[in-house]
Protein backbone atom coordinates (compact mmCIF):
# COMPACT_ATOMS: atom_id res chain seq x y z
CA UNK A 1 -52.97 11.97 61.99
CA UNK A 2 -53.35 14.54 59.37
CA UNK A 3 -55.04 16.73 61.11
CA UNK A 4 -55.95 16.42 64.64
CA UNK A 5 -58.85 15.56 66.12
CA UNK A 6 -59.43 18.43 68.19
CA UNK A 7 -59.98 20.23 64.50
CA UNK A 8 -62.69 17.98 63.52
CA UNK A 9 -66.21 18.27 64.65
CA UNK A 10 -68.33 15.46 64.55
CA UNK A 11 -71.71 15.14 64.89
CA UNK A 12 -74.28 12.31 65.36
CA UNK A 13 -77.05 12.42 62.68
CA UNK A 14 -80.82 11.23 63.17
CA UNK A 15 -80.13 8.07 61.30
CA UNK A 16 -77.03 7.42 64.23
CA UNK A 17 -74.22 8.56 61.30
CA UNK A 18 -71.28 10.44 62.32
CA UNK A 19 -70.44 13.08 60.12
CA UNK A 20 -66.88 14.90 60.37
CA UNK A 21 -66.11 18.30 59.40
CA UNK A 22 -63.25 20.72 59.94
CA UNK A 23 -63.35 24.39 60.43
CA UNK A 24 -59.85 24.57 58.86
CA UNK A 25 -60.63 23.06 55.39
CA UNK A 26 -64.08 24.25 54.68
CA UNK A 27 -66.09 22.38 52.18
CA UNK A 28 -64.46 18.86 52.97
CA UNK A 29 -66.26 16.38 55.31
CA UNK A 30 -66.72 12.57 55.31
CA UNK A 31 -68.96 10.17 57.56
CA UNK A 32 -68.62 6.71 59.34
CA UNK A 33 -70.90 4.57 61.14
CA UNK A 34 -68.67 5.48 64.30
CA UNK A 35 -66.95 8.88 65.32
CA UNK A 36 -63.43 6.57 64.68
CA UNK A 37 -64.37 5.70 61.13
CA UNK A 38 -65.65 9.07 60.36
CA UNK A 39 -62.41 10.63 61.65
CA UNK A 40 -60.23 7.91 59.70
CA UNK A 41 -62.57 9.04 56.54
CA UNK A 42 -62.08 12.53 56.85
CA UNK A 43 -58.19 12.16 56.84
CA UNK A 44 -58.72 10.28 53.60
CA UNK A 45 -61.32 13.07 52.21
CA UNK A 46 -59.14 15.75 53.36
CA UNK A 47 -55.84 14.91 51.51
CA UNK A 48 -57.98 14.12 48.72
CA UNK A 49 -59.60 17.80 48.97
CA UNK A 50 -56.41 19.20 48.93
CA UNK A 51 -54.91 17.26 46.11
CA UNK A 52 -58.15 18.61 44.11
CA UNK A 53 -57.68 22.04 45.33
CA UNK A 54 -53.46 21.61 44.08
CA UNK A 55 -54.95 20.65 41.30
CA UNK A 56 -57.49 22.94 40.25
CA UNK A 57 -54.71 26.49 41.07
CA UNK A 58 -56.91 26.88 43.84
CA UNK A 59 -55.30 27.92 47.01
CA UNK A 60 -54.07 26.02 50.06
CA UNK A 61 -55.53 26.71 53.29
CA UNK A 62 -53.14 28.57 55.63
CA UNK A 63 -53.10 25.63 57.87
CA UNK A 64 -51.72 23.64 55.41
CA UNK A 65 -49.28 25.08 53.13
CA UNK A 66 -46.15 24.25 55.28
CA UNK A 67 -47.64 20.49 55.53
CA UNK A 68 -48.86 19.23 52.53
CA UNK A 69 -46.50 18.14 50.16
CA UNK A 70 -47.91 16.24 47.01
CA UNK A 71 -45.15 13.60 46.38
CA UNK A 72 -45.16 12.44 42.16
């Protein structure tokens, strides 16, 4: 995994949606109809988040700069 899954919190919604979120890349989060497919989805949403932040100039979170690696 990307990141692990102690680092993302999940949460059940009203409507029974899991929504995933990480304290370590703020702004990023993704959602499954299970806590498994809402953690698979926020690996997906988070390398995309940090491709857009590479991107963009913007910085790198701390957690990641040693990790992620864009390969051309």
């Amino acid at each position: 995994m990307f990141i692990d899954k102690e680092q993302i919190d999940l949460r059940q919604d009203e409507d029974g949606i899991w929504i995933a979120k990480s304290p370590i890349l703020p702004g990023c989060h993704a959602w499954g109809k299970s806590e498994v497919e809402a953690v698979l989805n926020f690996q997906e949403a988070a390398i995309a988040h940090l491709e857009a932040l590479k991107d963009a100039g913007l910085p790198i979170p701390a957690p990641f700069r040693a990790k992620f690696v864009l390969v051309a």
